[in-house]
Protein backbone atom coordinates (compact mmCIF):
# COMPACT_ATOMS: atom_id res chain seq x y z
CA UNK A 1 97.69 117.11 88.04
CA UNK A 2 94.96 114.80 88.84
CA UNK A 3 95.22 110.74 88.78
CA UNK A 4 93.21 108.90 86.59
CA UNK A 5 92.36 105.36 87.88
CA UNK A 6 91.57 102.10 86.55
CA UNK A 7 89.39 99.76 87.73
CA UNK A 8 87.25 96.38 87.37
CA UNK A 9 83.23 96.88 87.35
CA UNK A 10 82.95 92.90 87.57
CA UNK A 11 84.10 90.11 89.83
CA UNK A 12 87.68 90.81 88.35
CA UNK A 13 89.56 88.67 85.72
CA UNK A 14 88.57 92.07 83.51
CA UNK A 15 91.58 92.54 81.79
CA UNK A 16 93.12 95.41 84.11
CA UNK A 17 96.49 94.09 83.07
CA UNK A 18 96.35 94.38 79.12
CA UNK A 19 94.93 97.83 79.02
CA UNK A 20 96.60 99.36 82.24
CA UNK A 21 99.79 98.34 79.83
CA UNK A 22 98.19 99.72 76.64
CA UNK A 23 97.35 103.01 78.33
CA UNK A 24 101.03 103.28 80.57
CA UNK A 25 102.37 105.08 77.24
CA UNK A 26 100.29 108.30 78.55
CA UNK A 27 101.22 108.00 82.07
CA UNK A 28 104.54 108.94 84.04
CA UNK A 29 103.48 106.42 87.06
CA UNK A 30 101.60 103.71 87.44
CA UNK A 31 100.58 102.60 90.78
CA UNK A 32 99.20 99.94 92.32
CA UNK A 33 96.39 100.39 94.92
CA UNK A 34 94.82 97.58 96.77
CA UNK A 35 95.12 93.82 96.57
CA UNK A 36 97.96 91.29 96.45
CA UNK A 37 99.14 88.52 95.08
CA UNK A 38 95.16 86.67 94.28
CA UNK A 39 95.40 89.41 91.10
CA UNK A 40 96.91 88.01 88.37
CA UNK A 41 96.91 90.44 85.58
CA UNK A 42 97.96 89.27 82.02
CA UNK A 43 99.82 91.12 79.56
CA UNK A 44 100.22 89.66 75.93
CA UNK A 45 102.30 91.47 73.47
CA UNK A 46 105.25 90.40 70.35
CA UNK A 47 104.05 86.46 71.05
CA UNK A 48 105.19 86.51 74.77
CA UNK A 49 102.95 86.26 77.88
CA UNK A 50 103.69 87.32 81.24
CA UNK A 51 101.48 87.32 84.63
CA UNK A 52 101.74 90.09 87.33
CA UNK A 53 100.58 89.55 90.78
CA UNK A 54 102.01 92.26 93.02
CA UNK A 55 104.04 94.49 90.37
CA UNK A 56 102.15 96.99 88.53
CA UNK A 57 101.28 96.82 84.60
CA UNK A 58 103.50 99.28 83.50
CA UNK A 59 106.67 97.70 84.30
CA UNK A 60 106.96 97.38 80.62
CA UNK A 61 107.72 100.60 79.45
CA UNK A 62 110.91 101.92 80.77
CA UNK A 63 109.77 105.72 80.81
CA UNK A 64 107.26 104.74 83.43
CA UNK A 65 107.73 104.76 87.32
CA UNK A 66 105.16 101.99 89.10
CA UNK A 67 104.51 102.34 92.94
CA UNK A 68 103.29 99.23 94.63
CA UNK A 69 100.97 101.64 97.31
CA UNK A 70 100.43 101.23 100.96
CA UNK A 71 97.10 99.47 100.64
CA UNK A 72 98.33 96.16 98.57
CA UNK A 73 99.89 93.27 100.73
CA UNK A 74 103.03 91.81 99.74
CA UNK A 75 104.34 87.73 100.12
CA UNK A 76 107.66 88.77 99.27
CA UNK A 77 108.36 85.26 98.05
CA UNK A 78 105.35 85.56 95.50
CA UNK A 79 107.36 89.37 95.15
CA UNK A 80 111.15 87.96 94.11
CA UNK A 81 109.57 85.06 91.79
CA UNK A 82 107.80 87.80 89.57
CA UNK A 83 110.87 89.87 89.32
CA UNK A 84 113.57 86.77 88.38
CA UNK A 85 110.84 85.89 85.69
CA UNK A 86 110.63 89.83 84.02
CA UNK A 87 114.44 90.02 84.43
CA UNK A 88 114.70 86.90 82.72
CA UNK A 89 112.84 88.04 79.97
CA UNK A 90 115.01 90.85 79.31
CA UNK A 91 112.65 93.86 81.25
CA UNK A 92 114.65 96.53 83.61
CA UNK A 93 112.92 96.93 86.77
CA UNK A 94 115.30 98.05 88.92
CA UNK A 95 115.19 102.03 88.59
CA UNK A 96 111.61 102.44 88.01
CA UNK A 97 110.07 99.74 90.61
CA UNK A 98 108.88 101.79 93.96
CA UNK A 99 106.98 100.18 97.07
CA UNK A 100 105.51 102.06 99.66
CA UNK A 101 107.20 101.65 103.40
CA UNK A 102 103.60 101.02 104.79
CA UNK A 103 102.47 98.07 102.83
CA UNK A 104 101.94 94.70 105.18
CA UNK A 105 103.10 91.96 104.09
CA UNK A 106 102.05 88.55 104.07
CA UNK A 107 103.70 86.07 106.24
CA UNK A 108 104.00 82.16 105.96
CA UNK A 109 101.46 81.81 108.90
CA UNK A 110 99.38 84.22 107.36
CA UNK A 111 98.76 81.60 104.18
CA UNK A 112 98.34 78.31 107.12
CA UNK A 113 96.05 80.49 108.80
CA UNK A 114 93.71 81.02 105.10
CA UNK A 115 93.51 77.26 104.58
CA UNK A 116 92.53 76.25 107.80
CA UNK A 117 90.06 78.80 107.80
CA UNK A 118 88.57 77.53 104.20
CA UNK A 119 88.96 74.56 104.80
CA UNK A 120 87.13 75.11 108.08
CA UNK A 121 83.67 76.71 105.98
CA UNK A 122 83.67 73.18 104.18
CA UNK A 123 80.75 73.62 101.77
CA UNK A 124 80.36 77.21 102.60
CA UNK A 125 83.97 78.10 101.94
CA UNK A 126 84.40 81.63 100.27
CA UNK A 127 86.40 79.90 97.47
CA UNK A 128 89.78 81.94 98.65
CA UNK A 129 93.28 81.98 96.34
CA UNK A 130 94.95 80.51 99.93
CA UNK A 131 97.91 83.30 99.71
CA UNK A 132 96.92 84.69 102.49
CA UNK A 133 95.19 87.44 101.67
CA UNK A 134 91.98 87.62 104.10
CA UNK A 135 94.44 87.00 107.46
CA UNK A 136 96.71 89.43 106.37
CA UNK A 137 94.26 92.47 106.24
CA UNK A 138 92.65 90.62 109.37
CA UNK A 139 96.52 91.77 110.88
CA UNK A 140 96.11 94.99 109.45
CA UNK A 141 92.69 95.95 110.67
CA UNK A 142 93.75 94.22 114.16
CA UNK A 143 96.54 96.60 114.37
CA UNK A 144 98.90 93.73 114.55
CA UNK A 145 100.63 93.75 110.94
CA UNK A 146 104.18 94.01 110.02
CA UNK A 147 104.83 96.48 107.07
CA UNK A 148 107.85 96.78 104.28
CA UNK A 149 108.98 99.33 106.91
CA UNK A 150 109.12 97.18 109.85
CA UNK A 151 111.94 94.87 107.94
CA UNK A 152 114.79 97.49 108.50
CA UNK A 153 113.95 97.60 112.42
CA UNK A 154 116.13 95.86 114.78
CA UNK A 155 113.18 94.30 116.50
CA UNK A 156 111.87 92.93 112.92
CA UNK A 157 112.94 88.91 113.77
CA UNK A 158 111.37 89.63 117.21
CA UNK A 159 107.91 90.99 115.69
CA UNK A 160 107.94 88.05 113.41
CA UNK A 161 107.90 85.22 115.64
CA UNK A 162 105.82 86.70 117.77
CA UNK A 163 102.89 87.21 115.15
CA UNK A 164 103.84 83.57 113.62
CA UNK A 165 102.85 81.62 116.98
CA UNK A 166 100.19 83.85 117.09
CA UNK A 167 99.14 82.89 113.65
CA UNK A 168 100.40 78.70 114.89
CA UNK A 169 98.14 79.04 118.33
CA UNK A 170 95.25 79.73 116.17
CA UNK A 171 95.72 77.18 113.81
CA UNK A 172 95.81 74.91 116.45
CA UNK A 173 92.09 75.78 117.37
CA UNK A 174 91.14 74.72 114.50
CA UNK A 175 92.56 71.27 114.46
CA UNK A 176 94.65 72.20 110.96
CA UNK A 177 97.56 69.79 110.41
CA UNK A 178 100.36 72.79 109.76
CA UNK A 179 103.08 70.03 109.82
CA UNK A 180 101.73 68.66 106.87
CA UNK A 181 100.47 71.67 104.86
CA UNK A 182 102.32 72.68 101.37
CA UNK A 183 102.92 76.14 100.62
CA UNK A 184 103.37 76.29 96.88
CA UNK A 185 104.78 72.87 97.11
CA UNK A 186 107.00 73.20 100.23
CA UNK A 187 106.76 72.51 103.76
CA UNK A 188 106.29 75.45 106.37
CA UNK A 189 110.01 75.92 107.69
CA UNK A 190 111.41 75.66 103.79
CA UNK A 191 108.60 78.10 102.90
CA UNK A 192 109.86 80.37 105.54
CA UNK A 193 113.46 79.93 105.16
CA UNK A 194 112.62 81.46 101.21
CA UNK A 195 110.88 84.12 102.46
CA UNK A 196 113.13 85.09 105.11
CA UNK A 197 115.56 85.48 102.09
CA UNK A 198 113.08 87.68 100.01
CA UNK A 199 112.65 89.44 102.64
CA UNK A 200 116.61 90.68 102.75
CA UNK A 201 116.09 91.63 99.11
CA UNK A 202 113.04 93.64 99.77
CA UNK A 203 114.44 95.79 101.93
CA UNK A 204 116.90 96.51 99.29
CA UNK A 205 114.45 97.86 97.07
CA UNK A 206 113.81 101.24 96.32
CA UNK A 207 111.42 102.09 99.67
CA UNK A 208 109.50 105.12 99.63
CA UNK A 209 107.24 106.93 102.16
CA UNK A 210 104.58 106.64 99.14
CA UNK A 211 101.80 109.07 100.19
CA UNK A 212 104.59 111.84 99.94
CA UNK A 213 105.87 110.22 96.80
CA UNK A 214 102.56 110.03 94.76
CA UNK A 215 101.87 113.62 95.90
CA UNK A 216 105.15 114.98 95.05
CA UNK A 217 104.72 113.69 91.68
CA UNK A 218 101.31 115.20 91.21
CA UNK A 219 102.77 118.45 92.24
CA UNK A 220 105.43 118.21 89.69
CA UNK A 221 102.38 117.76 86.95
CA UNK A 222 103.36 114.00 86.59
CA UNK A 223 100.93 111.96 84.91
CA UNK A 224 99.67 109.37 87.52
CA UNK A 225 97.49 106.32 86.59
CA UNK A 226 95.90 104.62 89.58
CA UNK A 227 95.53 100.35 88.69
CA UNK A 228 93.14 98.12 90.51
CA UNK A 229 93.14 94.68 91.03
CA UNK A 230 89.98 92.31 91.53
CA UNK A 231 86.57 93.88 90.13
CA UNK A 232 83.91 96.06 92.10
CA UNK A 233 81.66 93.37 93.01
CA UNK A 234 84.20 91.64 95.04
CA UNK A 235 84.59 94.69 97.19
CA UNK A 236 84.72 93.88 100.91
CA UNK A 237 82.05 96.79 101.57
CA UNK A 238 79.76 96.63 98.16
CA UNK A 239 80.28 93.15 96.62
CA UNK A 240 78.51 90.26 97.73
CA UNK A 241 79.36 89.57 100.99
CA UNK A 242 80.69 87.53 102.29
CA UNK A 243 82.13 86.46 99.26
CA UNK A 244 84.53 89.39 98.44
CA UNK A 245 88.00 90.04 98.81
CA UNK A 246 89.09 91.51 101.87
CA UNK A 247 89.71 95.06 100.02
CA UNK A 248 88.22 98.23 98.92
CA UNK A 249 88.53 97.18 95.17
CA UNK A 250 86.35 100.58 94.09
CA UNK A 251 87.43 104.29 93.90
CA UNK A 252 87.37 104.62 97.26
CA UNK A 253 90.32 102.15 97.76
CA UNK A 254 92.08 105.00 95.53
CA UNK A 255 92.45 106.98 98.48
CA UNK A 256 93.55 105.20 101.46
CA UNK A 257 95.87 102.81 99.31
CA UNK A 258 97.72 105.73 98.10
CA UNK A 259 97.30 108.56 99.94
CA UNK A 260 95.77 110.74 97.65
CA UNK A 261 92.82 113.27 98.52
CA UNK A 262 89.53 112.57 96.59
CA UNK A 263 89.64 115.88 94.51
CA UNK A 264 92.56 114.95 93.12
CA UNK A 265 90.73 111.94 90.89
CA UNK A 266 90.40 112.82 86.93
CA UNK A 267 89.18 109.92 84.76
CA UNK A 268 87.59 107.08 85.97
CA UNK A 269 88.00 104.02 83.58
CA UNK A 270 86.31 101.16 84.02
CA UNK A 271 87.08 98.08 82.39
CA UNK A 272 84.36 95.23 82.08
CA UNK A 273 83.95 91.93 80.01
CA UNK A 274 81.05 91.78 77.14
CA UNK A 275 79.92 88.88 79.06
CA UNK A 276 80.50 87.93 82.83
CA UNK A 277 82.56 85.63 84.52
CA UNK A 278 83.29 84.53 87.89
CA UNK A 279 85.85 82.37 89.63
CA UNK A 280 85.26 80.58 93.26
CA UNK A 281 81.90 80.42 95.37
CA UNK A 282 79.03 83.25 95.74
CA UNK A 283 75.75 84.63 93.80
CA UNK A 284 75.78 84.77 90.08
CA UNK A 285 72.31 85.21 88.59
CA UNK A 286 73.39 85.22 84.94
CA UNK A 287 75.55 81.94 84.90
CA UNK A 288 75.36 79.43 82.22
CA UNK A 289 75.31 75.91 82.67
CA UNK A 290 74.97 74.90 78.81
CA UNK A 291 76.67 74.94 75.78
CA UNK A 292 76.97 78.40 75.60
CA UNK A 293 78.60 78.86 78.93
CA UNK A 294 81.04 76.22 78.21
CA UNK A 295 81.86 77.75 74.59
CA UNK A 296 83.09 81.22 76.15
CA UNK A 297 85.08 79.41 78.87
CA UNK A 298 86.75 77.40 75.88
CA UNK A 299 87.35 80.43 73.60
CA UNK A 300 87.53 83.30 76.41
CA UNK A 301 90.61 81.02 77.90
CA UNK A 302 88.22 81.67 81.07
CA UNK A 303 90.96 79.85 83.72
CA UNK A 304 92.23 81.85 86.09
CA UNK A 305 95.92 83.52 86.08
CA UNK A 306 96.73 82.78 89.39
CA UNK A 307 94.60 79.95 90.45
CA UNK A 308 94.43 78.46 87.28
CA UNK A 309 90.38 77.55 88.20
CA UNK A 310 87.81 77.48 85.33
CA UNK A 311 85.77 80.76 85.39
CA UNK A 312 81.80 80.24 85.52
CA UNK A 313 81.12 82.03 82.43
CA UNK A 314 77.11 83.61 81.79
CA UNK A 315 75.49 86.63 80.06
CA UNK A 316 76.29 90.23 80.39
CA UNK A 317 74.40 91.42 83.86
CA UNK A 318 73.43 94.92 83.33
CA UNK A 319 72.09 95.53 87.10
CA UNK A 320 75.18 94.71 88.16
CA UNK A 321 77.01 96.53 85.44
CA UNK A 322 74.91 99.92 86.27
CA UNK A 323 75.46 99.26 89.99
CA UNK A 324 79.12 99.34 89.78
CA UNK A 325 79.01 102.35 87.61
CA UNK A 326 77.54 104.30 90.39
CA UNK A 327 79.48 103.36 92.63
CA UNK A 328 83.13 103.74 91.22
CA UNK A 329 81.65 107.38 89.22
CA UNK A 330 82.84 105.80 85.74
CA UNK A 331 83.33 108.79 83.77
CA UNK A 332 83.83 105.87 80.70
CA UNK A 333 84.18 102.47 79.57
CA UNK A 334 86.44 99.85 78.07
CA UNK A 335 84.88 96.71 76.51
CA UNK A 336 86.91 93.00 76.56
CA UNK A 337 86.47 90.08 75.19
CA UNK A 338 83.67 90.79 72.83
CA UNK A 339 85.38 89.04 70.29
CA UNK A 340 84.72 85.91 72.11
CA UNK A 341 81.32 85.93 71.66
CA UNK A 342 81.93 86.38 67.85
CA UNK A 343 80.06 82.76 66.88
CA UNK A 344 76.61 83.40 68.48
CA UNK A 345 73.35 84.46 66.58
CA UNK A 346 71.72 85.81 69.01
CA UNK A 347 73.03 87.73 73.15
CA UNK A 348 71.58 87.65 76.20
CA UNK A 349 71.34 90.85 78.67
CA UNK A 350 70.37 90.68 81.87
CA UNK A 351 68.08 93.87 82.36
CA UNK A 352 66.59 93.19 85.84
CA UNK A 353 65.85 90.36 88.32
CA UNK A 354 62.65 88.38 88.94
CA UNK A 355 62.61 87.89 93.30
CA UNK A 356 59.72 86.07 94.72
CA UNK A 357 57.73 87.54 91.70
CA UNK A 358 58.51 91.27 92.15
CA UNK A 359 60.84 92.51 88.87
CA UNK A 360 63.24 94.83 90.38
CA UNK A 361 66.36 96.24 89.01
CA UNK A 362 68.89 96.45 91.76
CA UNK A 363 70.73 93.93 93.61
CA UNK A 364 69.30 93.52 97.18
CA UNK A 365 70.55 92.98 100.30
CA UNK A 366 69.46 89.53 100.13
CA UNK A 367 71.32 89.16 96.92
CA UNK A 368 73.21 86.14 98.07
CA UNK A 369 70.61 84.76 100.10
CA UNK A 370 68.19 84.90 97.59
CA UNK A 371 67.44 83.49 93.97
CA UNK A 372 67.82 86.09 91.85
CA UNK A 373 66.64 84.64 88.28
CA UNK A 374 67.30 87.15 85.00
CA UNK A 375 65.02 88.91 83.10
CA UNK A 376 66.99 89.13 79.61
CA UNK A 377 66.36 91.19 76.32
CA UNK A 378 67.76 89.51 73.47
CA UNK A 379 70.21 91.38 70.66
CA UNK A 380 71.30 90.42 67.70
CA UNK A 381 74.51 88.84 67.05
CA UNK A 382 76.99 89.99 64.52
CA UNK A 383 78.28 86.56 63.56
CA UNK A 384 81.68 87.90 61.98
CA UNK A 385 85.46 88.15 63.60
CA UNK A 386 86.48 91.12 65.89
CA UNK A 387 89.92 89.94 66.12
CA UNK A 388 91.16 92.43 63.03
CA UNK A 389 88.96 95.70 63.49
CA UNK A 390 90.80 98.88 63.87
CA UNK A 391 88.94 101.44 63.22
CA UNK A 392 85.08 102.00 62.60
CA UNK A 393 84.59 101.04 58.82
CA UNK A 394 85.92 97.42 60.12
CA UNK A 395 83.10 97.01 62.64
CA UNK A 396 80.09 95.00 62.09
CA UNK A 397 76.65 96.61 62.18
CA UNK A 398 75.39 94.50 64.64
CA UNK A 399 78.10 94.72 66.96
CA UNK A 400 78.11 98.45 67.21
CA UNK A 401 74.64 98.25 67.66
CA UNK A 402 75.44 96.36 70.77
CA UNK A 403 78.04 98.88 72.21
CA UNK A 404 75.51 101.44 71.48
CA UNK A 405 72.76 99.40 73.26
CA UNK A 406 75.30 99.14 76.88
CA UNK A 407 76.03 102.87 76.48
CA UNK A 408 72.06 104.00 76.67
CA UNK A 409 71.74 101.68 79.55
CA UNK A 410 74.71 102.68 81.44
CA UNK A 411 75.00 106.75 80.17
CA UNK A 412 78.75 106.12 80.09
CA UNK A 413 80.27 106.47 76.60
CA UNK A 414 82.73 103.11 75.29
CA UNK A 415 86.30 104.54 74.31
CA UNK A 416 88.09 101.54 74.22
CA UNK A 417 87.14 97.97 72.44
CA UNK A 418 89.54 95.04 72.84
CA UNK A 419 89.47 92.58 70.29
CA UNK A 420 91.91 90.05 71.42
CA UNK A 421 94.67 89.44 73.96
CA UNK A 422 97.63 91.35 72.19
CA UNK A 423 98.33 94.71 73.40
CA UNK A 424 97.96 95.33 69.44
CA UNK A 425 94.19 94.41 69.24
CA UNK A 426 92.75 97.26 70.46
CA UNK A 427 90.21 99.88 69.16
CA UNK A 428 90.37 103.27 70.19
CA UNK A 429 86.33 104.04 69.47
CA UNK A 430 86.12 107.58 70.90
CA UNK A 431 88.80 109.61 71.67
């Protein structure tokens, strides 16, 4: 059985969360592949809204199994929080929650050592989430991380402080206050005294070796859905650098975050907004500063789930959009938010990009360093509510026109439309 995976084509903030949830129905596991807790994925459904940061979407259907894979990072704090909050709201995840022995996991230090290095860029700063995220694959790639493994070993408390005034040393070097830094609203010893405590109930989680586990299930002919967090153009490799996560966020993170060998990928679904946003620092050549970009941050809700920062909200980039598509091998595509953009007479798409007077239609190398300004075609808008179409008698002329339009460019077909935040507003265009 192969796995199908899911994936932003975008700077994230996609909607991973809603459809990953809409789609678990079809799956047997859902896992988790890369990232940590800077993902917040939002899942809307019966009037209730919940946020997941480390715990995959599918938690909410009690036939499914999620895996939290080796390649995500886990603040075990951020961890606990997530699950009080779903058991609170009445969802079981205690039999069907899995997380991989090999995962790292983010220490106190690890979030003292992102802010002093942010605040360190000053004007150049990346625009990080400050949980920790960059230091703690920093660990990983150093060779000196501490996995969900590592908590059971005798020597754990030893390996801890040793990597902590590590983590404190280098701090120091930067002349970064510790003493008086806040982690989520508490100093550095109560921080750690909580996640010392998190860290007990980890380890009394269901821990699995998870490359065996994900293959065992393929064996068995399980149906395995792959979710990704962040979007393509944040990846560490083939976003734009240096402001990227510190992840693999395209298929290729697939494979090392779960263990699986790259025949074994079926679908690849990728998920992307009918208009682009971005949060934090770094290039955006189809941003709007008007009226326009303000409207979709005001009706998009365009604030982010775990930062809560206002997205910078501009026209669909189809460069970009194309670029991604190559990259990830998007064998089709789900639409978002095009309801949003329900009020305007007339879209914007960015077909190509005017550099020092040459019209190309690739993002450069320089593509950080250098001003990349838009070359649009205009379409029509459709001027009428998206919120209530279910099936293709409902949809306006104008707006199928404009699916139509993205499909020619990109040669991917759109199978999926969502019309609003509900798990319920959803169009199945092709299936």
């Amino acid at each position: 059985m192969n796995v199908d995976v899911l994936l932003g084509l975008q700077w994230g903030d996609e909607g991973k969360g809603k459809i990953v949830d809409v789609l678990t129905p079809q799956y047997d596991l859902v896992a988790r592949f890369q990232g940590g807790p800077n993902a917040g994925h939002t899942i809307e459904f019966e009037g209730k809204k919940f946020v997941l940061h480390t715990i995959p979407s599918g938690i909410f259907n009690p036939d499914a199994i999620n895996l939290i894979g080796n390649g995500v990072i886990i603040d075990p704090v951020i961890l606990q929080r997530e699950m009080v909050k779903l058991r609170q709201s009445g969802t079981e995840i205690g039999a069907n929650l899995f997380v991989s022995r090999k995962a790292h996991l983010i220490l106190p230090s690890h979030r003292l050592l992102d802010a002093a290095s942010e605040k360190a860029k000053g004007e150049s700063k990346i625009g990080s989430t400050l949980k920790g995220i960059g230091p703690t694959y920093t660990d990983k790639i150093s060779r000196n991380g501490l996995r969900v493994g590592d908590i059971s070993s005798a020597s754990f408390f030893e390996k801890y402080t040793e990597l902590k005034e590590r983590h404190l040393q280098l701090v120091g070097l930067h002349n970064f206050d510790f003493s008086e830094y806040l982690i989520d609203g508490l100093r550095f010893d109560a921080y750690e005294e909580q996640w010392m405590n998190a860290v007990k109930l980890l380890n009394d989680m269901q821990l699995v070796d998870s490359e065996y586990f994900i293959n065992d299930m393929a064996r068995k002919g399980k149906r395995i859905l792959a979710e990704g967090a962040q979007g393509t153009l944040l990846d560490v490799d083939f976003g734009s650098y240096p402001f990227v996560t510190s992840s693999n966020t395209t298929i290729a993170g697939v494979c090392s975050g779960l263990g699986i060998a790259p025949n074994k990928i079926g679908k690849v679904i990728g998920i992307f907004k009918a208009y682009c946003t971005r949060v934090g620092s770094g290039p955006f050549p189809t941003e709007l500063f008007d009226t326009t970009g303000e409207m979709l941050r005001s009706k998009g809700n365009e604030f982010g789930s775990t930062t809560g920062r206002a997205r910078r909200c501009g026209w669909l980039d189809m460069p970009a959009l194309q670029y991604a598509i190559m990259l990830n091998g998007v064998t089709e595509l789900i639409m978002m938010k095009a309801d949003v953009m329900d009020e305007l007479p007339t879209i914007k798409v960015a077909t190509a990009y005017n550099v020092n007077n040459q019209v190309i239609d690739h993002i450069p190398f320089e593509g950080c360093t250098q001003q990349l300004d838009p070359v649009y075609e205009e379409l029509q808008g459709w001027m009428k509510p998206l919120t209530h179409v279910a099936q293709k008698e409902d949809v306006p002329k104008a707006f199928e026109e404009y699916i139509q339009y993205i499909e020619r460019k990109t040669n991917v077909p759109v199978s999926v439309v969502s019309t609003g935040p509900d798990r319920s507003q959803t169009w199945y265009r092709k299936t």
